[in-house]
Protein backbone atom coordinates (compact mmCIF):
# COMPACT_ATOMS: atom_id res chain seq x y z
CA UNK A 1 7.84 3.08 9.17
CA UNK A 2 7.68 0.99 5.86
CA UNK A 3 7.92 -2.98 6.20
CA UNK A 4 7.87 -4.60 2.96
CA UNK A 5 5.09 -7.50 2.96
CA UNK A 6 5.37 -10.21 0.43
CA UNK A 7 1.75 -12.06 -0.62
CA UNK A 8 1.17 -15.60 0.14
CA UNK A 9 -1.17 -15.88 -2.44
CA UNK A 10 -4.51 -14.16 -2.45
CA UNK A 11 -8.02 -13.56 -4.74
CA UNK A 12 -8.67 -10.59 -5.60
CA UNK A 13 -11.47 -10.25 -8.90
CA UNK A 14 -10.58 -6.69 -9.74
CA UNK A 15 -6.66 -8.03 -10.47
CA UNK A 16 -5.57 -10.48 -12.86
CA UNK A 17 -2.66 -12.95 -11.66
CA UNK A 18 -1.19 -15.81 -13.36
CA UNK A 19 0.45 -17.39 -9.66
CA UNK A 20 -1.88 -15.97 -7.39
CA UNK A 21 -0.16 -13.30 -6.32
CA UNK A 22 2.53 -15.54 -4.55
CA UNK A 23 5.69 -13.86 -4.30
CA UNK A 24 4.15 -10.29 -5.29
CA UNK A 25 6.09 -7.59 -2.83
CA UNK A 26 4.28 -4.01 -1.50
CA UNK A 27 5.62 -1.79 1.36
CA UNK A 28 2.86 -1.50 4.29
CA UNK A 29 2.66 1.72 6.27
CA UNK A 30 3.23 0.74 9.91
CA UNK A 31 3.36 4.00 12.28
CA UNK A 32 4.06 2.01 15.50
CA UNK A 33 7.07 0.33 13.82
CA UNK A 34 10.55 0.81 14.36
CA UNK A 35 11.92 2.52 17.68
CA UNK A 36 11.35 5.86 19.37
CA UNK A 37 14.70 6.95 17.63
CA UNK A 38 14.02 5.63 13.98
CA UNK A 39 10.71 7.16 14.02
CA UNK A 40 12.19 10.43 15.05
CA UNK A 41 15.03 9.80 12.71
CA UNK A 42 12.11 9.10 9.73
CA UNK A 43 9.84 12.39 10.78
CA UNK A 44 13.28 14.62 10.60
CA UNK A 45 14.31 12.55 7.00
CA UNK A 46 10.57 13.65 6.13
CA UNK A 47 10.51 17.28 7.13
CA UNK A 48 14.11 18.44 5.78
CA UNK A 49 12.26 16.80 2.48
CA UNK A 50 9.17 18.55 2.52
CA UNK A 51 10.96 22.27 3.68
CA UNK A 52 13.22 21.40 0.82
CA UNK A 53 10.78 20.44 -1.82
């Protein structure tokens, strides 16, 4: 499942940020998350996607 994680502030010299990176929002990949269902639920959403792609 996808959580979205918002940064606290960070430093990073490879990125240039004005506030730190406070605030700035990314979706983590998290393959224990959710329940049995939803994860069955996601694989399903995932392979009707991929069969119909």
């Amino acid at each position: 499942m996808w959580k979205l994680k918002v940064a606290e502030g960070g430093n990073d010299p490879y990125i240039y940020s004005t506030n730190n990176f406070v605030g700035r929002q990314i979706f983590e990949f998290d393959p224990e998350a959710g329940t049995t269902e939803e994860r069955a639920e996601v694989e399903q959403a995932h392979l009707h996607f991929y069969n119909n792609s």
